[in-house]
Every structure is written in C-alpha cells, then in structure tokens.
Protein backbone atom coordinates (compact mmCIF):
# COMPACT_ATOMS: atom_id res chain seq x y z
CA UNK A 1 62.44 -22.64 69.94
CA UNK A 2 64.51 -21.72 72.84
CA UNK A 3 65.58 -22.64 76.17
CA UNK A 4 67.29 -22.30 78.67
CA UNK A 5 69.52 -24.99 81.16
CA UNK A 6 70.84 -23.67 84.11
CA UNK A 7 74.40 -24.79 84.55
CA UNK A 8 74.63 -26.79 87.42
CA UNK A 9 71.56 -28.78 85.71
CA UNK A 10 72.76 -29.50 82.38
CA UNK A 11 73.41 -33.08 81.39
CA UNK A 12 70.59 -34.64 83.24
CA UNK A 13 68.02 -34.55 80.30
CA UNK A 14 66.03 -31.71 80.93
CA UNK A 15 66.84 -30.54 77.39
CA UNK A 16 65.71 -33.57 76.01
CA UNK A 17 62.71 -33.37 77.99
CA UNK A 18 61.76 -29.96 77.17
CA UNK A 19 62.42 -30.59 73.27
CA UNK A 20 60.36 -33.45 73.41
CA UNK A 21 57.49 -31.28 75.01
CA UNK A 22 57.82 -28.60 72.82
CA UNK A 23 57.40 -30.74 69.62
CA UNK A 24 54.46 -32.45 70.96
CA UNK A 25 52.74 -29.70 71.70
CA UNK A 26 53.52 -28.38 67.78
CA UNK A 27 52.23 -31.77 66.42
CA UNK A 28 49.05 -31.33 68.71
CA UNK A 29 48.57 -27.81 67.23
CA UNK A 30 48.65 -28.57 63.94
CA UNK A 31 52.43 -27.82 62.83
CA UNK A 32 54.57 -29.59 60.32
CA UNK A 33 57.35 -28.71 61.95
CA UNK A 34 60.10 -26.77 64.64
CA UNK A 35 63.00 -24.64 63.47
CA UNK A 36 65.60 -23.55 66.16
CA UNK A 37 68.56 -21.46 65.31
CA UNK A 38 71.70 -21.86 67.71
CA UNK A 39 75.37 -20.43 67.89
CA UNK A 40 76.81 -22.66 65.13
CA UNK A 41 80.26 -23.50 68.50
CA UNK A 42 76.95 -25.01 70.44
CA UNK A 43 77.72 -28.58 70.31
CA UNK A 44 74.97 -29.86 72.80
CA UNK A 45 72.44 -28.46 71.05
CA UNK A 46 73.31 -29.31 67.51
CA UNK A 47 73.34 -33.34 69.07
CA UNK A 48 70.58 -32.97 70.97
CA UNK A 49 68.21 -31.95 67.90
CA UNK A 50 69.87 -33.85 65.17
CA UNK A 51 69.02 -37.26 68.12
CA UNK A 52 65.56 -36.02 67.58
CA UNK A 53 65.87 -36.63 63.85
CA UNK A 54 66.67 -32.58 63.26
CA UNK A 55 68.56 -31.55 60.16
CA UNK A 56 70.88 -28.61 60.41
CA UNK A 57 71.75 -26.02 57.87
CA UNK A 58 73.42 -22.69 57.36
CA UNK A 59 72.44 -19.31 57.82
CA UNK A 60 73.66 -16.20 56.09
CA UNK A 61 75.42 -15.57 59.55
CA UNK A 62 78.70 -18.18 59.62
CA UNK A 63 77.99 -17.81 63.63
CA UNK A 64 74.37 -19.08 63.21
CA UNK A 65 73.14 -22.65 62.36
CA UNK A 66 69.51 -23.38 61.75
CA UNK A 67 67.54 -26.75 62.37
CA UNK A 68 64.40 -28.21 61.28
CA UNK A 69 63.08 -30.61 63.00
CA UNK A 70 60.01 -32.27 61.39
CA UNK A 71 57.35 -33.06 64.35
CA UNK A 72 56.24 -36.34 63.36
CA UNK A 73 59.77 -37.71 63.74
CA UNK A 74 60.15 -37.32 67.29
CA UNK A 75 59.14 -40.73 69.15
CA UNK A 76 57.49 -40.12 72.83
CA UNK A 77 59.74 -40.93 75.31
C-alpha cells in the first residue's frame, strides 16, 4: 500500500481514513491480508498501522520496515 498526505493536511485522519478504505476494499476482494513497507524513521506510519492491529517486521534493508496487516482485524469506523 501507499499513500500519500499532503503536509498541511496531515494529522486530521485522512490516513486513517484511507487505510481503513484500502483494507476494506482487500477484504471485499477476497484478500487475507495488506503488507506496506515504510522508511523504518517513519513514526506516523508505523502507529498508524500497528492501531489497525498491523504487525511490523524487518527487512533485509535496516532503512526498511515491513507490516502486515491482516484484513479481518480492522473494525469499520
């Protein structure tokens, strides 16, 4: 997954929001689950997906954190 917050919008929930969608939309399709990867110094988005009930691991780049975020654990908002 990936996406982008402009800025001046951050920290208003549109992040949330547009996780939310996106998982939805997996579950509806079929999927199990979501993996993201990230820059391991982003702090936001490590919170925001492990709130979702995301795990994170490592990557065989120390710059790069993965998560997995199993569908069925995200509640609708």
């Amino acid at each position: 997954m990936a996406f982008l917050v402009e800025d001046r919008w951050q920290g208003r929930g549109l992040g949330t929001a547009m996780a939310r969608m996106l998982v939805r939309t997996a579950r509806d399709l079929g999927y199990a689950e979501v993996k993201a990867s990230m820059l391991s110094d982003n702090a936001r988005m490590r919170r925001l997906l492990v709130s979702l009930g995301a795990t994170l691991g490592y990557t065989d780049d120390p710059g790069v954190v993965e998560a997995r975020l199993p569908v069925g654990a995200v509640v609708p908002a």
